[in-house]
Protein backbone atom coordinates (compact mmCIF):
# COMPACT_ATOMS: atom_id res chain seq x y z
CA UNK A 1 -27.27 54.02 -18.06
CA UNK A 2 -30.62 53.15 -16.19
CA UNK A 3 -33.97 54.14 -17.71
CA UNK A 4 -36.05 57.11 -16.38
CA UNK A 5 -38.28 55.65 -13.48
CA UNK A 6 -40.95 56.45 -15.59
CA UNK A 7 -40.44 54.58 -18.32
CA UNK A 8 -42.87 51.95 -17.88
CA UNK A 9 -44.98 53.23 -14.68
CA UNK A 10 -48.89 52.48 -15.15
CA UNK A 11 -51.43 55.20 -16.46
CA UNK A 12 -54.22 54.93 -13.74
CA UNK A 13 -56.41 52.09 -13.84
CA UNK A 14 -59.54 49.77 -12.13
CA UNK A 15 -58.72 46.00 -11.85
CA UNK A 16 -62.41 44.41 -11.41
CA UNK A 17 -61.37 40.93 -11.48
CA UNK A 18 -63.46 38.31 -9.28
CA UNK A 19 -61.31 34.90 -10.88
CA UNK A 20 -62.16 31.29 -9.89
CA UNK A 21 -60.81 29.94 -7.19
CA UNK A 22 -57.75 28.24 -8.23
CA UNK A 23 -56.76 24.65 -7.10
CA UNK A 24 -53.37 23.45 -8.19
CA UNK A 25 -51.36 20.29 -7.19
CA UNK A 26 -50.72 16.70 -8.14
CA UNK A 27 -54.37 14.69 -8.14
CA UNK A 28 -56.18 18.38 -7.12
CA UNK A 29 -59.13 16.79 -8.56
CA UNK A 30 -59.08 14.77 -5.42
CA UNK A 31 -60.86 17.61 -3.57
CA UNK A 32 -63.46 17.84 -6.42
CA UNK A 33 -66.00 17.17 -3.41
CA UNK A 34 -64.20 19.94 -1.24
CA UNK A 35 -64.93 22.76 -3.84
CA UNK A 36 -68.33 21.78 -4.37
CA UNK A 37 -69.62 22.14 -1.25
CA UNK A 38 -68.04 25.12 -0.94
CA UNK A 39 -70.18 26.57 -3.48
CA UNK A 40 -73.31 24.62 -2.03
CA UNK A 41 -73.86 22.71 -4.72
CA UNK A 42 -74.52 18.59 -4.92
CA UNK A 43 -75.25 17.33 -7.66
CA UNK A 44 -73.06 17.76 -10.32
CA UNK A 45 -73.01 17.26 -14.31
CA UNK A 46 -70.07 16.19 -15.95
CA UNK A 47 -69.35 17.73 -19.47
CA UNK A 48 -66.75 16.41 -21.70
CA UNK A 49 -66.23 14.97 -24.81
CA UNK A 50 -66.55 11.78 -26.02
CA UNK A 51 -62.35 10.33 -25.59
CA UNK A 52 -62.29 12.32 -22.71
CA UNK A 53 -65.07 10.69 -21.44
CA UNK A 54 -63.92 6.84 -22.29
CA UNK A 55 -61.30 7.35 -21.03
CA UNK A 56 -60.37 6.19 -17.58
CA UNK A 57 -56.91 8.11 -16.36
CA UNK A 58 -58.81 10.77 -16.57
CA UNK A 59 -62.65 10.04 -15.29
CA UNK A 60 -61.71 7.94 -12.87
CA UNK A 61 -59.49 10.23 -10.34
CA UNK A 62 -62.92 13.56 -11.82
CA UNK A 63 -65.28 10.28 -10.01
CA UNK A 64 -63.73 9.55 -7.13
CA UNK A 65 -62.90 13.26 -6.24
CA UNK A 66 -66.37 13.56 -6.87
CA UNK A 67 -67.64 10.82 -4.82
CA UNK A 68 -71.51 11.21 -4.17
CA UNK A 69 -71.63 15.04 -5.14
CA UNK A 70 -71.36 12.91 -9.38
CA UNK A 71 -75.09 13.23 -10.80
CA UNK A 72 -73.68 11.90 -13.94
CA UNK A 73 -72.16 12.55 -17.26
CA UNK A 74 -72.85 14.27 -20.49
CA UNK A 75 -70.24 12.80 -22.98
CA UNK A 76 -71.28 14.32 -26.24
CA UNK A 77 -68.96 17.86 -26.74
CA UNK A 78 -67.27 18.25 -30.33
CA UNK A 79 -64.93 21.08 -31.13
CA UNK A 80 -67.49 23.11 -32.96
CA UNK A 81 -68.75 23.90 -29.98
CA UNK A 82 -72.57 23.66 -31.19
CA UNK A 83 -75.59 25.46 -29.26
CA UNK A 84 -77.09 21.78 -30.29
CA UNK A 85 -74.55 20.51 -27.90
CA UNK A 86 -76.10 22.24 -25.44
CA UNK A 87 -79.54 22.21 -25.77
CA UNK A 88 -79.15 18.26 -25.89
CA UNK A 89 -77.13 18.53 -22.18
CA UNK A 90 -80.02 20.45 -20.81
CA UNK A 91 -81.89 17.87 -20.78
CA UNK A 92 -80.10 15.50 -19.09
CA UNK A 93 -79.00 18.02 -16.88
CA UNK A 94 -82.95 18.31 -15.87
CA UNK A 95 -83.62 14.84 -15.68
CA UNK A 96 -80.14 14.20 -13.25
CA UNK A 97 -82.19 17.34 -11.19
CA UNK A 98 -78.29 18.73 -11.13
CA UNK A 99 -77.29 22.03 -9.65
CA UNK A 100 -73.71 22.18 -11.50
CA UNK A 101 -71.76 21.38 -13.98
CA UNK A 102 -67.93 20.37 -13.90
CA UNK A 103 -66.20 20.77 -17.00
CA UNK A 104 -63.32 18.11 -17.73
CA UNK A 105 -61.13 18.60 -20.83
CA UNK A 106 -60.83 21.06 -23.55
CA UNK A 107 -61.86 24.92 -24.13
CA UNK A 108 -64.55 23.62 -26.44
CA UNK A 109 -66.06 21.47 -23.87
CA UNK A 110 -65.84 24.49 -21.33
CA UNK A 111 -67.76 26.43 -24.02
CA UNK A 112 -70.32 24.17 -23.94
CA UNK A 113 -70.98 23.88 -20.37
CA UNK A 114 -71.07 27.95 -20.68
CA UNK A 115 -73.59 28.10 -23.22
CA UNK A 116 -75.75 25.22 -21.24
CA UNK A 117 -75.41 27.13 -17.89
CA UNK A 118 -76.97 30.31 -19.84
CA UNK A 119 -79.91 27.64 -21.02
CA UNK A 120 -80.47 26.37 -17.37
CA UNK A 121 -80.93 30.12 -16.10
CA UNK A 122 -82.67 31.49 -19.38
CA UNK A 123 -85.62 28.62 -19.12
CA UNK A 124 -86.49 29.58 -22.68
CA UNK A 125 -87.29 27.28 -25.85
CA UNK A 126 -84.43 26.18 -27.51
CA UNK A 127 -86.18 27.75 -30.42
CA UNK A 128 -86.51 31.04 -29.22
CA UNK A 129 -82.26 31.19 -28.39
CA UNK A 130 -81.88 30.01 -31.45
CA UNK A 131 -83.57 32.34 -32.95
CA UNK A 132 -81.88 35.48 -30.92
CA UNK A 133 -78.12 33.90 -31.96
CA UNK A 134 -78.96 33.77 -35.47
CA UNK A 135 -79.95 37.33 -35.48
CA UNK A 136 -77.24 38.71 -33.28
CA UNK A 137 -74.62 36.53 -32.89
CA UNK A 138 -74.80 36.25 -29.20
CA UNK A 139 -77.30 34.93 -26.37
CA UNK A 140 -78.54 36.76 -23.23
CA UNK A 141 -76.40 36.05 -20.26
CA UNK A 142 -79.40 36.15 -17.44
CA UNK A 143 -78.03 38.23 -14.03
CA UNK A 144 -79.50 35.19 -11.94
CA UNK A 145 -79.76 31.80 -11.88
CA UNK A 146 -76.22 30.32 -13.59
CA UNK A 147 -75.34 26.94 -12.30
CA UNK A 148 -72.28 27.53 -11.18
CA UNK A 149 -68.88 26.02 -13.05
CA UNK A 150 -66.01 23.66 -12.00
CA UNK A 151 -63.65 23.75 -14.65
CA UNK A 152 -60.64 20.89 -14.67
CA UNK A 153 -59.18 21.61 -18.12
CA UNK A 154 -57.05 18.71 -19.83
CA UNK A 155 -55.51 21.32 -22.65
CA UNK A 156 -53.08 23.92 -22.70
CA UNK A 157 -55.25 26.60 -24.90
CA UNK A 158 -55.68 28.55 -21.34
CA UNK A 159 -60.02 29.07 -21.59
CA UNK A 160 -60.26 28.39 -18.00
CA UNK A 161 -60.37 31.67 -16.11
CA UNK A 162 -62.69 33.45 -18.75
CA UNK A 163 -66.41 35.06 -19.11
CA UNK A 164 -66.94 34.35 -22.28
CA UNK A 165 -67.96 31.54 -24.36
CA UNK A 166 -67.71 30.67 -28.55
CA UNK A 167 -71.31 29.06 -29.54
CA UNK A 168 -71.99 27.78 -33.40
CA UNK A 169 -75.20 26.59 -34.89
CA UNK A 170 -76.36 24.88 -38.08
CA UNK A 171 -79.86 23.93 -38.89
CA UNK A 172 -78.49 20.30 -38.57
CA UNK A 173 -77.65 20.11 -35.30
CA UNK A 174 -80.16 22.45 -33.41
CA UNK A 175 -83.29 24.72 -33.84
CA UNK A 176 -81.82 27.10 -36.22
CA UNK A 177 -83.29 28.70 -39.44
CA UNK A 178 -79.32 29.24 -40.65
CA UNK A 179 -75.29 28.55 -39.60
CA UNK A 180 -74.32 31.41 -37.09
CA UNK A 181 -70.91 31.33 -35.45
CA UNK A 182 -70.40 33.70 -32.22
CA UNK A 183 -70.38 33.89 -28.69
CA UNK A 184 -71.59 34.84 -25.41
CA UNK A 185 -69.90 36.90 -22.91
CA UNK A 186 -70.97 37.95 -18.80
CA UNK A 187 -69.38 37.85 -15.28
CA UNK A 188 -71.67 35.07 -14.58
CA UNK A 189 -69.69 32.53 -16.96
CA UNK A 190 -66.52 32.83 -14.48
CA UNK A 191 -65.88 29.15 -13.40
CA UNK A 192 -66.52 29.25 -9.61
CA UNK A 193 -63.36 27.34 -9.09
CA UNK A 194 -60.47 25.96 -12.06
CA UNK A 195 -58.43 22.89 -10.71
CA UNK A 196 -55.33 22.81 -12.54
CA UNK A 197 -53.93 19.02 -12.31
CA UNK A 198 -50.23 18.21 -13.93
CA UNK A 199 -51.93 14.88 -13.64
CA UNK A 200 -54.71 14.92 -15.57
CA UNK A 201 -52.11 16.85 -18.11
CA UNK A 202 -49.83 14.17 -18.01
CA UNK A 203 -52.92 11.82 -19.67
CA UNK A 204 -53.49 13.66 -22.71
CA UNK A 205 -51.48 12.93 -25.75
CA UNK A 206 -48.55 14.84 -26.31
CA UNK A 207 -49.58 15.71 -29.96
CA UNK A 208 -53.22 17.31 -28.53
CA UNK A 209 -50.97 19.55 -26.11
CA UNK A 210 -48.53 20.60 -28.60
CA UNK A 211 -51.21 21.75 -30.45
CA UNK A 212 -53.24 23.68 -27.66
CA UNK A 213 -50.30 24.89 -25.97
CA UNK A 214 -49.64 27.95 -28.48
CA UNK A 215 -53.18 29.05 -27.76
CA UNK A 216 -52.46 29.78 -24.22
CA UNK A 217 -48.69 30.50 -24.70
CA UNK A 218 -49.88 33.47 -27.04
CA UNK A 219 -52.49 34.89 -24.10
CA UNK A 220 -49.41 35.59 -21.76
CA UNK A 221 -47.63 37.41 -24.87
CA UNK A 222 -50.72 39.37 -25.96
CA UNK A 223 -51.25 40.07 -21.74
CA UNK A 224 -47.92 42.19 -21.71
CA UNK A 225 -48.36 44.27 -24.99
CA UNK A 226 -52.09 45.10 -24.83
CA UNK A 227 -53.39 48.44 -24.73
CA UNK A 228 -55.19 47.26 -21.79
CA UNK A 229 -52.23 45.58 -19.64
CA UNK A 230 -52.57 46.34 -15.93
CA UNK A 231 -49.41 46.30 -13.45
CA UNK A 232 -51.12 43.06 -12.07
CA UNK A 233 -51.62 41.78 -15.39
CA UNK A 234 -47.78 42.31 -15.71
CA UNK A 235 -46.95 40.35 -12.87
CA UNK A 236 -48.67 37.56 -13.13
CA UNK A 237 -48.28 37.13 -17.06
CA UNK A 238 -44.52 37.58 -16.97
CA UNK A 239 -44.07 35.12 -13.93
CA UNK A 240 -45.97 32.85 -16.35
CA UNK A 241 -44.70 33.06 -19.55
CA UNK A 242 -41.47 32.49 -17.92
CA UNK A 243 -42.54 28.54 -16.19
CA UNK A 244 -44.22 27.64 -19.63
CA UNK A 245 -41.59 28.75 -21.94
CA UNK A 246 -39.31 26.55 -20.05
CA UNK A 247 -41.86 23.88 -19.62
CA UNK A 248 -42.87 24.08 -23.22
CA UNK A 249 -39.89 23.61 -24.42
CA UNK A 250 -38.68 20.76 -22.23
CA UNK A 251 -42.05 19.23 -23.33
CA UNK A 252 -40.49 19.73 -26.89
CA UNK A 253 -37.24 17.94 -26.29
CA UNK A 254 -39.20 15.02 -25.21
CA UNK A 255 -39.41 15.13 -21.08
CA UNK A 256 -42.31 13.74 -19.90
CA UNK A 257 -41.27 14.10 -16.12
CA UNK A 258 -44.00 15.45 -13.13
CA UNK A 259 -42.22 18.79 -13.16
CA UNK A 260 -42.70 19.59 -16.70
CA UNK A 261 -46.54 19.20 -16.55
CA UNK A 262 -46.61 20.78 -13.44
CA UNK A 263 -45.12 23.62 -14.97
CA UNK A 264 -47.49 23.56 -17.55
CA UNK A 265 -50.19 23.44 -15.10
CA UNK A 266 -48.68 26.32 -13.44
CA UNK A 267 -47.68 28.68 -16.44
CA UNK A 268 -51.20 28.47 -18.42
CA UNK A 269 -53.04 29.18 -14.95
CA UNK A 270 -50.45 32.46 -14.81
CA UNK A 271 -50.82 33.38 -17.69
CA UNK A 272 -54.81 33.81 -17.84
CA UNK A 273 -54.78 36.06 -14.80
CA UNK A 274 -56.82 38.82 -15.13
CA UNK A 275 -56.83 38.42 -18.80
CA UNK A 276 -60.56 38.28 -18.95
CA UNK A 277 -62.62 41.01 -16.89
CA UNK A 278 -65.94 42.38 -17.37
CA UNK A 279 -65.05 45.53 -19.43
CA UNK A 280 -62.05 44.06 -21.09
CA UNK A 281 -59.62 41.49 -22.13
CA UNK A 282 -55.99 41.55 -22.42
CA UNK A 283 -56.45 39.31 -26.09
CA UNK A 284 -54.97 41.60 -28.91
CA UNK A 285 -53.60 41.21 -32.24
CA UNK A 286 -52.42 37.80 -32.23
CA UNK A 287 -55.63 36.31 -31.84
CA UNK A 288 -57.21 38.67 -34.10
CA UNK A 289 -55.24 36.84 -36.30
CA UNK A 290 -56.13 33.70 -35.36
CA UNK A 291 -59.86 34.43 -35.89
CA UNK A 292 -59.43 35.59 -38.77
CA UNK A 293 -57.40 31.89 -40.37
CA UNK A 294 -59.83 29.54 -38.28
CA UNK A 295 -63.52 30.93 -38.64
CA UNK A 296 -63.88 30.60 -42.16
CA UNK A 297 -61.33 28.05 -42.69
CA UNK A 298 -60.55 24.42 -40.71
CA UNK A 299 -57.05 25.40 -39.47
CA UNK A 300 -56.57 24.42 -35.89
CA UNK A 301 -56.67 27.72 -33.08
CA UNK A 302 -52.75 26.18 -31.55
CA UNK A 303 -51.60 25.58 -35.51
CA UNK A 304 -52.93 29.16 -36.68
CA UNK A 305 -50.98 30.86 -33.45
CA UNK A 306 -48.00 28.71 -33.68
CA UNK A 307 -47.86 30.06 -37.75
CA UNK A 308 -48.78 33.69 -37.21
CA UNK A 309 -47.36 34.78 -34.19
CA UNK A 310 -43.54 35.56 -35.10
CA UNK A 311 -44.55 37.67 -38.10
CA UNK A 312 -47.49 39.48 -36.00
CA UNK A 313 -44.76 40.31 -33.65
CA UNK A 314 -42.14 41.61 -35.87
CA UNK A 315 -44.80 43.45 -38.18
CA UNK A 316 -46.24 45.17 -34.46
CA UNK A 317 -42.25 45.81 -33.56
CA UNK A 318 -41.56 47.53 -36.35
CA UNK A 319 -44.42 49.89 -35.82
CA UNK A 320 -44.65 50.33 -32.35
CA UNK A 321 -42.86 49.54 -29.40
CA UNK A 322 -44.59 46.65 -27.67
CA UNK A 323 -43.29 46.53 -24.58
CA UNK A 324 -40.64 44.44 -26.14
CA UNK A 325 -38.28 45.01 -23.47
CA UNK A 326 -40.42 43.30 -21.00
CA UNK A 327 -41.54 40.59 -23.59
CA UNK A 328 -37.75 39.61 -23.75
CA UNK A 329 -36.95 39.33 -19.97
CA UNK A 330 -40.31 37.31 -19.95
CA UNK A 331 -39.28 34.93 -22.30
CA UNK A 332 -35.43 34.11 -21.12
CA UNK A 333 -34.26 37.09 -23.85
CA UNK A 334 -33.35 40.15 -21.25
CA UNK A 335 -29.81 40.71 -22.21
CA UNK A 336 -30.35 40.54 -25.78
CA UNK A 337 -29.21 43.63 -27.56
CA UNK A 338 -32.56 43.37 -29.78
CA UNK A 339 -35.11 42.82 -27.24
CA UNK A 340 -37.74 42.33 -30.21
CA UNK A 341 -35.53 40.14 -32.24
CA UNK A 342 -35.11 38.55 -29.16
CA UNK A 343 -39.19 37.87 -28.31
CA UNK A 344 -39.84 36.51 -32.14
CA UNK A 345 -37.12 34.44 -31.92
CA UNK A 346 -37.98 32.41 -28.69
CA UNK A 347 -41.57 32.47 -29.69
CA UNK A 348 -40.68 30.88 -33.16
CA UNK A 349 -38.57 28.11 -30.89
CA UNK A 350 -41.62 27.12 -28.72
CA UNK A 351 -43.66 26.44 -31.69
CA UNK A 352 -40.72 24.85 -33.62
CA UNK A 353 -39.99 23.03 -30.14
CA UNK A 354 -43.46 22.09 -30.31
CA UNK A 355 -43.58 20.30 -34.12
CA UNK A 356 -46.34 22.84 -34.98
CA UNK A 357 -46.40 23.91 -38.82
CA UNK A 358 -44.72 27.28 -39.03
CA UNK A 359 -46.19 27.97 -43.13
CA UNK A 360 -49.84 28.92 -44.37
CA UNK A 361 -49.29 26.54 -47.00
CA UNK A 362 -48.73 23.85 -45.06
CA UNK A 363 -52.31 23.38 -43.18
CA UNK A 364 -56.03 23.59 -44.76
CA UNK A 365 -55.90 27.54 -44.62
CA UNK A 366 -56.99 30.09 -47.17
CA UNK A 367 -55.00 30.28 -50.48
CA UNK A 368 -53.33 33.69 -50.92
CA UNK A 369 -55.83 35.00 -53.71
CA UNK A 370 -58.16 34.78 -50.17
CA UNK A 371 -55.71 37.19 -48.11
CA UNK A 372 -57.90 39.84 -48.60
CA UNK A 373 -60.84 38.94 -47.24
CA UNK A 374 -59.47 37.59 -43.88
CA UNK A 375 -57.47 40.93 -43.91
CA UNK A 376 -61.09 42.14 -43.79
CA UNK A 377 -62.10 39.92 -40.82
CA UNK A 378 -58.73 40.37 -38.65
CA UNK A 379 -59.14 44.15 -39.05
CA UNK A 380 -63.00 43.96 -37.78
CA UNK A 381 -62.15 41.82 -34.90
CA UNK A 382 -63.09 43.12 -31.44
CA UNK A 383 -59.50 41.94 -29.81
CA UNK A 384 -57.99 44.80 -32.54
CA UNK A 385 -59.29 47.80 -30.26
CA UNK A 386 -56.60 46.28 -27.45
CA UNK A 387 -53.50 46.99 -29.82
CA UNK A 388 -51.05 49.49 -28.43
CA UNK A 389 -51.84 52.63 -28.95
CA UNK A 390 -50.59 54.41 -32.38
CA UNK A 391 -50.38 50.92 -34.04
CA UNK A 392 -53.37 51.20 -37.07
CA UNK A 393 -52.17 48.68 -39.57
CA UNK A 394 -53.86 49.29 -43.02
CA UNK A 395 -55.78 46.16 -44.69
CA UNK A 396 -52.59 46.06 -47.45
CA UNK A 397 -50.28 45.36 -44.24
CA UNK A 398 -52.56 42.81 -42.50
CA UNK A 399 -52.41 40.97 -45.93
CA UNK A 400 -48.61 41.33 -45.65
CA UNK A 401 -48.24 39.93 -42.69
CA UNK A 402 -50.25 36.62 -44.32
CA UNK A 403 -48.13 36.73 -47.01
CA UNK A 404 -45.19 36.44 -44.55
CA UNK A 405 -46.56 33.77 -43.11
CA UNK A 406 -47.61 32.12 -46.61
């Protein structure tokens, strides 16, 4: 028997969306140049960190696609993702006289190039945003003025097509009175164009995209069960969980072949679709979750998702429906009789495919007696509010779900 037609139709809805332009293909960043001056822009920083930057199946293809539009490079990005960072690349993005920036590698180092296009548009002391970040958490995202962003990512976590940015700061490493950890968020921060390169995937180690990949992998889950999903969010977040489950997982057996990567390439571009827009994101309990394990504690974002997810998933089954249905025939699991058995079983294989650590206790996490208190920080996340509707979970069940995972 056929479900009612409206089982699944759409409440009404506004899609404002104004993505990147997306470049995909074998050595894209060929025509580095091409989107450029399509933008108007000609003199261009490079932002990356410092392996990315040394090394040369990956900087030389970002020069020569470049060609004479390269101002030069700003090697210096860490994974903390420090407003120092940036401050330090303003600088040298004023004395190259640069009108862009092209971001080559990681989330982090996208986050930085974020942050450093809200300091080239702000033109206030470094003191002064300091000072506002400390006190609120955030920076001012000025209407006017962003150098715009190229973005060729080199990871799998799937930051590319976003608005926002995460930003720390210690008195260490910048003009800050105390640590602050947060982040800044406007239409403005939209890379102008993402070039997605199987390529340039191919050159980064297999271990660093094993461990990014659940990052992204977990955006086209979270896409299909939010409370904000969109019909077009559907689409294009289905269509790409699909190519990277199967790419993922022939990554995990080993291949190392052009078609996985560019099914990499392709899925994590899908799967980011409309996921970040200025009045909401798609991002829901899963990385609630993994907020919650990594901003107190030194567990890696991929590691935290890959060890989470499957008991997030059952403990939001078992309350709600989730879409699970739809989930399944996503991920390869549409005639299973238990659709949501189904979905936490092939996620659990990616990340097992993968090599990730499945346990708590396995990575530098919180002990249990600490389950508590990132109950307490999961619960207060902002990505909570995008939960399906009717699913509340109390503190005591976010601390079982931990305890799952334990």
């Amino acid at each position: 028997m056929t479900a009612p037609l409206d089982a699944d139709l759409a409440e009404p809805f506004r899609f404002d969306y104004a993505p990147a332009a997306l470049r995909y293909g074998p050595n894209c960043v060929a025509e580095l140049e091409t989107e450029l001056a399509a933008i108007d822009c000609r003199r261009a920083l490079v932002v990356c960190g410092q392996t990315v930057g040394e090394t040369e199946a990956v900087m030389g293809p970002i020069r020569a696609g470049l060609d004479d539009r390269l101002a030069g490079m700003f090697a210096e990005t860490t994974a903390e993702k420090r407003l120092g960072t940036a401050v330090s690349g303003l600088a040298r993005f004023e004395a190259l006289e640069a009108d862009s920036i092209v971001s080559v590698g990681c989330g982090s180092s996208l986050d930085v190039a974020k942050v450093l296009s809200v300091l080239v548009a702000s033109d206030r002391d470094p003191e002064d945003v300091g000072s506002e970040f400390v006190e609120t958490g955030t920076i001012t995202v000025p209407e006017s003025g962003l150098p715009p962003i190229v973005a060729v990512p080199t990871t799998l976590a799937g930051a590319d097509l976003s608005m926002v940015a995460g930003v720390t700061a210690s008195p260490g490493s910048c003009p800050v009175e105390k640590s602050q950890s947060g982040g800044i968020s406007g239409p403005g921060l939209m890379p102008a164009a993402v070039c997605y390169d199987p390529e340039l995937l191919a050159t980064t180690p297999r271990s660093v995209l094993a461990a990014s990949a659940m990052n992204g992998f977990d955006k086209g889950v979270e896409t299909l069960y939010a409370r904000t999903a969109t019909p077009i969010t559907d689409a294009t977040a289905m269509r790409g969980l699909s190519v990277l489950t199967e790419g993922l997982l022939a990554f995990g057996d080993g291949r190392g072949d052009g078609a996985v990567y560019q099914s990499l390439a392709q899925g994590v571009a899908l799967v980011q679709y409309g996921l970040s827009r200025p009045d909401t994101t798609t991002l829901s309990l899963i990385h609630a979750f993994g907020h919650g394990l990594t901003r107190t504690y030194p567990v890696q974002q991929g590691a935290a998702h890959a060890i989470v997810a499957p008991h997030a998933l059952r403990f939001l089954f078992d309350r709600v429906d989730g879409r699970r249905e739809l989930l399944a025939e996503a991920l390869g699991g549409g005639e299973a009789d238990d659709p949501a058995a189904a979905v936490v079983e092939r996620v659990s294989a990616v990340a097992t495919a993968l090599g990730l650590p499945t346990r708590l206790r396995d990575v530098d996490g919180p002990s249990r007696a600490a389950f508590p208190e990132v109950a307490e920080v999961v619960l207060a996340d902002s990505f909570m509010a995008n939960t399906p509707a009717g699913f509340e979970p109390t503190r005591e069940e976010i601390e079982g779900v931990l305890d799952a995972a334990w």
